[in-house]
C-alpha atoms as a PDB file:
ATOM      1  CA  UNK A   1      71.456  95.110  39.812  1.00  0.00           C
ATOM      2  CA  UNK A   2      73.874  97.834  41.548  1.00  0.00           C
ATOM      3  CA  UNK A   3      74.102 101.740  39.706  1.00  0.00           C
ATOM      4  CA  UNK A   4      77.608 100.290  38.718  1.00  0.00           C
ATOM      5  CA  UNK A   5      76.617  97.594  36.958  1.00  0.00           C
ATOM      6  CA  UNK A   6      73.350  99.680  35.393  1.00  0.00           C
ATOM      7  CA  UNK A   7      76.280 102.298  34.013  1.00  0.00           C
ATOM      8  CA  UNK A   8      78.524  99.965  32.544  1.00  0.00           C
ATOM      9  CA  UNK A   9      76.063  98.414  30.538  1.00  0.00           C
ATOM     10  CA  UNK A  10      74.916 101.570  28.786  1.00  0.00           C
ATOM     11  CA  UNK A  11      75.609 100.083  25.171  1.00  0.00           C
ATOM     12  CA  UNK A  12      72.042  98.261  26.064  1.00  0.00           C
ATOM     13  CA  UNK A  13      70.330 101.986  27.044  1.00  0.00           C
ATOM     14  CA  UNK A  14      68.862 104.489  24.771  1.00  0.00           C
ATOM     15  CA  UNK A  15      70.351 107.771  24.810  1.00  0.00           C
ATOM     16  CA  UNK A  16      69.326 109.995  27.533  1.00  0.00           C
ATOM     17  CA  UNK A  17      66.124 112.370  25.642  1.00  0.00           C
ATOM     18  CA  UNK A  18      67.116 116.007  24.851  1.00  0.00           C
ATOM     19  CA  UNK A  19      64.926 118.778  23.945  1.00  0.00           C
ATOM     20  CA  UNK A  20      65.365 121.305  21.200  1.00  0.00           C
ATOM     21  CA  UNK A  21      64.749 124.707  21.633  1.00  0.00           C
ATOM     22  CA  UNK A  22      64.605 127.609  19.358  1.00  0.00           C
ATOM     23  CA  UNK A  23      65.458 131.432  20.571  1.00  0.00           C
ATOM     24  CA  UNK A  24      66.491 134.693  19.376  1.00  0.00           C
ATOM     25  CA  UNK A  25      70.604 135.746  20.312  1.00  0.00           C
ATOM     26  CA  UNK A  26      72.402 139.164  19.857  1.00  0.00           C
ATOM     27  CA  UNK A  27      75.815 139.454  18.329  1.00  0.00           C
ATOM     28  CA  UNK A  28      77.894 142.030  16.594  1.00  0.00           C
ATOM     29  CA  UNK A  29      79.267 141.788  13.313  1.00  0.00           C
ATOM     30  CA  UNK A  30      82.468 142.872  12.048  1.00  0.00           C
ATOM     31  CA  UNK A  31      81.374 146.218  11.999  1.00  0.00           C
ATOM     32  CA  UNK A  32      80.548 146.015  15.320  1.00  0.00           C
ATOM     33  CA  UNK A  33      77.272 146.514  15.195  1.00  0.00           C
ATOM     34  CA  UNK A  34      74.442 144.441  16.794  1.00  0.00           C
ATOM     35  CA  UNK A  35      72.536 141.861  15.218  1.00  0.00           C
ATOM     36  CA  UNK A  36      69.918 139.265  15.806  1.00  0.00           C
ATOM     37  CA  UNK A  37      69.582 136.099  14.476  1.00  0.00           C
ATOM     38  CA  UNK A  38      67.120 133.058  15.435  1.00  0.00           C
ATOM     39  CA  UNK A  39      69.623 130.318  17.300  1.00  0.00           C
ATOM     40  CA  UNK A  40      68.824 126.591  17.395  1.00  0.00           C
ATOM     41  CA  UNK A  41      70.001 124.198  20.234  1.00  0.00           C
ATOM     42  CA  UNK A  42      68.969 121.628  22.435  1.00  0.00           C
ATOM     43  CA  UNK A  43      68.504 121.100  26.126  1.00  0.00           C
ATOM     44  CA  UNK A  44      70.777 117.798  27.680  1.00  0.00           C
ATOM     45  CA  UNK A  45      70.488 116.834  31.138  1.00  0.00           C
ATOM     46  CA  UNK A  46      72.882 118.630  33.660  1.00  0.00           C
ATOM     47  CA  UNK A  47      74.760 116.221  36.226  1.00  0.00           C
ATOM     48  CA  UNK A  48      74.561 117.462  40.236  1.00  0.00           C
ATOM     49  CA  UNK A  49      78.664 117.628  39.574  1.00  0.00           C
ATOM     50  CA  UNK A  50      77.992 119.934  37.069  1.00  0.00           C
ATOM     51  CA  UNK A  51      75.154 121.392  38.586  1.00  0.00           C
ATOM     52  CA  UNK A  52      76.779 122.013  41.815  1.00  0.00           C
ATOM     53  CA  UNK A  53      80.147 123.280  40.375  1.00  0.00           C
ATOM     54  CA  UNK A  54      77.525 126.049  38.696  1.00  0.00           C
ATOM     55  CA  UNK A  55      76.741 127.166  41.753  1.00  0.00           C
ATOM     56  CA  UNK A  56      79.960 127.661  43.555  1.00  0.00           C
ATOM     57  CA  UNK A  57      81.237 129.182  40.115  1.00  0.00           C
ATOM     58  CA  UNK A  58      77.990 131.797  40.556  1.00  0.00           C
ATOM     59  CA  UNK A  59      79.034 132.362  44.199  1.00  0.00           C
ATOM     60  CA  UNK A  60      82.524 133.077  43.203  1.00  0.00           C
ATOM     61  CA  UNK A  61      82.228 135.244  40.424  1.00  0.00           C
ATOM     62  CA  UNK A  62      80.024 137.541  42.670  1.00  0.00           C
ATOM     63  CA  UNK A  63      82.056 137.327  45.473  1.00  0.00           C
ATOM     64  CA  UNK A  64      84.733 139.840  44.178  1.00  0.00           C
ATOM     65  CA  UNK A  65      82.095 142.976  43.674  1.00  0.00           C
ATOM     66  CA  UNK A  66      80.321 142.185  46.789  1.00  0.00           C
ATOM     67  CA  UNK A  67      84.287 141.715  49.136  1.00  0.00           C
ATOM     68  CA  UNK A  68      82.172 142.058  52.529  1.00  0.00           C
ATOM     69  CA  UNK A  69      78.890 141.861  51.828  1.00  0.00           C
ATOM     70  CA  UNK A  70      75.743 139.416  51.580  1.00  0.00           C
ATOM     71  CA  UNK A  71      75.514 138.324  47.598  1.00  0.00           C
ATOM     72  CA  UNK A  72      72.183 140.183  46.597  1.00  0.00           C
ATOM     73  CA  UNK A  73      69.786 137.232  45.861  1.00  0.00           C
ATOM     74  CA  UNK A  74      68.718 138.269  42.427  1.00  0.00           C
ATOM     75  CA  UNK A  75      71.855 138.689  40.772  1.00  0.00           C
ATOM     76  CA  UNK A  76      73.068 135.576  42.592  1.00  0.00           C
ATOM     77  CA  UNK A  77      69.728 133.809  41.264  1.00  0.00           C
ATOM     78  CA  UNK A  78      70.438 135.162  37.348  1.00  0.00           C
ATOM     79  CA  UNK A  79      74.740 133.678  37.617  1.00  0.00           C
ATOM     80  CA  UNK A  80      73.574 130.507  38.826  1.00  0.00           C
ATOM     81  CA  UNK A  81      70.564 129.994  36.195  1.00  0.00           C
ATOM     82  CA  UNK A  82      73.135 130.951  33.318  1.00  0.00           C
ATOM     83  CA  UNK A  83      75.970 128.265  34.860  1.00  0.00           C
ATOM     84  CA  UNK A  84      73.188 125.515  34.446  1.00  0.00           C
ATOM     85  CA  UNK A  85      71.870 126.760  30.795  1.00  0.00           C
ATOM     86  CA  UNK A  86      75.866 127.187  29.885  1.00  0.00           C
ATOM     87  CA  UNK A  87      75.921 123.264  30.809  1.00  0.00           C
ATOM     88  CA  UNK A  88      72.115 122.523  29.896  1.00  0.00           C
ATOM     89  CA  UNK A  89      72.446 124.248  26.295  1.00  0.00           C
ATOM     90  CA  UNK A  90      74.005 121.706  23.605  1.00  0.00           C
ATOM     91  CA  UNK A  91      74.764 121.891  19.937  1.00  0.00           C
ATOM     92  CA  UNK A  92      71.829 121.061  18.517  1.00  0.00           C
ATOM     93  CA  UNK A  93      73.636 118.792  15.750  1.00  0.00           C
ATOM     94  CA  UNK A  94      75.954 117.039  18.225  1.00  0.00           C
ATOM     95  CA  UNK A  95      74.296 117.290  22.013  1.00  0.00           C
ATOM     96  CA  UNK A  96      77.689 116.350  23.128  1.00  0.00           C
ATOM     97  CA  UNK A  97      78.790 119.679  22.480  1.00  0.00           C
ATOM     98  CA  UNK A  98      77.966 122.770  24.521  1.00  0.00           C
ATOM     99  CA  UNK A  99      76.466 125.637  22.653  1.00  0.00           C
ATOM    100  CA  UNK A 100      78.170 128.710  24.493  1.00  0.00           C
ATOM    101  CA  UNK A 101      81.728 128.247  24.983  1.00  0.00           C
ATOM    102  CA  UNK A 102      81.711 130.312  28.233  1.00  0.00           C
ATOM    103  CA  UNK A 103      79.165 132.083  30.331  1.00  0.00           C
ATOM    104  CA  UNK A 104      79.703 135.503  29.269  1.00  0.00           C
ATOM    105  CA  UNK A 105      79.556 134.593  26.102  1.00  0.00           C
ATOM    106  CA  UNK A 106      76.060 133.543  26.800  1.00  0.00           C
ATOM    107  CA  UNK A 107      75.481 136.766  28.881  1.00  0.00           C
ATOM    108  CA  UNK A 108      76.135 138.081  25.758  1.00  0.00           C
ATOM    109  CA  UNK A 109      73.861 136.411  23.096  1.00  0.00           C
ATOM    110  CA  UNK A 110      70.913 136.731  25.755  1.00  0.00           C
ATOM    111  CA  UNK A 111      68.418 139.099  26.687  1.00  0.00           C
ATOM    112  CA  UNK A 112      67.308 138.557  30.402  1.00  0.00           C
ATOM    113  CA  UNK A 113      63.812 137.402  29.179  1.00  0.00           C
ATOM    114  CA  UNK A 114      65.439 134.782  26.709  1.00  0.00           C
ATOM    115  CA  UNK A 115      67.125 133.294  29.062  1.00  0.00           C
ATOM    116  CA  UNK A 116      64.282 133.248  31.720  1.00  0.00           C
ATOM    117  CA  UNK A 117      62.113 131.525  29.518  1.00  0.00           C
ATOM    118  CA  UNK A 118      65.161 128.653  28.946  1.00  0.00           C
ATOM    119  CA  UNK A 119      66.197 128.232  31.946  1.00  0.00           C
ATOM    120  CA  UNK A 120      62.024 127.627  32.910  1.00  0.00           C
ATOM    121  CA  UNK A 121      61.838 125.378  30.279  1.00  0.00           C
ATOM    122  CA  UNK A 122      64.649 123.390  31.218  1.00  0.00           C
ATOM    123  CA  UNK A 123      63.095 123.060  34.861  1.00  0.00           C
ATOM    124  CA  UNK A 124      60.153 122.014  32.618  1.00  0.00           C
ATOM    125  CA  UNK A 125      61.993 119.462  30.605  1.00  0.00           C
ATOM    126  CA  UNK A 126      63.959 117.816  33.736  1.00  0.00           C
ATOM    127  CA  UNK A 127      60.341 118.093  35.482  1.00  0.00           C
ATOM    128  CA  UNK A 128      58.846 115.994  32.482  1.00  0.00           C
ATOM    129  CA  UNK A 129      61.629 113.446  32.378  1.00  0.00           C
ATOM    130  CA  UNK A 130      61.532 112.854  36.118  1.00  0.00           C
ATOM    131  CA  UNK A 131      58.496 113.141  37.684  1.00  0.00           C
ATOM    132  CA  UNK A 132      57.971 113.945  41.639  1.00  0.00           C
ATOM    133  CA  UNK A 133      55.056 111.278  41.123  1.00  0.00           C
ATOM    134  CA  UNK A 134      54.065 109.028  38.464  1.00  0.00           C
ATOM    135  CA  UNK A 135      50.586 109.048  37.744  1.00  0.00           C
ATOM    136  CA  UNK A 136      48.712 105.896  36.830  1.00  0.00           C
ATOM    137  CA  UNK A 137      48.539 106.616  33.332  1.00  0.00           C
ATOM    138  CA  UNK A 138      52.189 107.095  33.231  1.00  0.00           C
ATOM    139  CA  UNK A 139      52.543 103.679  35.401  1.00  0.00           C
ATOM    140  CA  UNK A 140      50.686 101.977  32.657  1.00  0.00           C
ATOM    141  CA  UNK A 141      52.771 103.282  29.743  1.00  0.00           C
ATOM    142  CA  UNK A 142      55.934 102.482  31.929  1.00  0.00           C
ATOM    143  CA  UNK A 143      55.027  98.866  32.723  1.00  0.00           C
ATOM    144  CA  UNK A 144      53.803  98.482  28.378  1.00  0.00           C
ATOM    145  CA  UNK A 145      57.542  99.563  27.389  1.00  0.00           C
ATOM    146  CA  UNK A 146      59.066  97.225  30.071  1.00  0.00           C
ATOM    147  CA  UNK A 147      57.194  94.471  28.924  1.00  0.00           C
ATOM    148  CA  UNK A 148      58.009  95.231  25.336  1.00  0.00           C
ATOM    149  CA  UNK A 149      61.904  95.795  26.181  1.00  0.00           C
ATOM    150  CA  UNK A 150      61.365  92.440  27.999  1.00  0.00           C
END
């Protein structure tokens, strides 16, 4: 069977896995003061479209403070790993739904270690989902649910 044909017969798939994740965010209330509140959400697979379009969004909203100069690789490093949790980050009672609506909104409900520790356990998730190598424990659980789905 072709990709097309696996893709248009997705009513027969289950839905792709997500991964809920709990973390702290900061807001401000009307008062304008800070706050903190514990946030619930879930991680959701992030296309290479998306992915990619992350990364040229990183580059370009760098580009302007940095006019004639290299893009210093650790800020470059932090835009690109909030474009993939701004895409990677879903409602956690509708997945279909991103949680931020915008980057710096995101900036703005996360401290840098917050969203160091999602955006490695996103890497973790996708890492989990898709192994580099499947072991042969894994093989024999794999083959049991084909057979079963069979």
């Amino acid at each position: 069977m072709r990709l097309g044909e696996f893709l248009r017969n997705n009513d027969l798939q289950d839905p792709s896995p997500t991964h809920p994740v709990s973390f702290r965010v900061v807001g401000k209330n009307k008062r304008g003061e800070d706050f903190i509140m514990e946030a619930n959400a879930v991680f959701a697979f992030v296309d290479e479209d998306k992915r990619t379009h992350g990364l040229h969004t990183a580059r370009a909203t760098l580009r302007p403070l940095y006019p004639q100069g290299e893009l210093p690789a650790v800020e470059l490093s932090n835009e690109q790993a909030y474009q993939l949790l701004l895409h990677a980050l879903r409602d956690a009672d509708d997945p279909r739904v991103q949680f931020a609506e915008n980057v710096d909104q995101l900036k703005r409900a996360l401290v840098k270690p917050i969203a160091e520790r999602l955006y490695a356990e996103y890497q973790k998730f996708v890492g989990e989902e898709f192994p580099d190598v499947v072991s042969p424990e894994q093989l024999a659980e794999l083959t049991n649910d084909a057979e079963k789905n069979s």
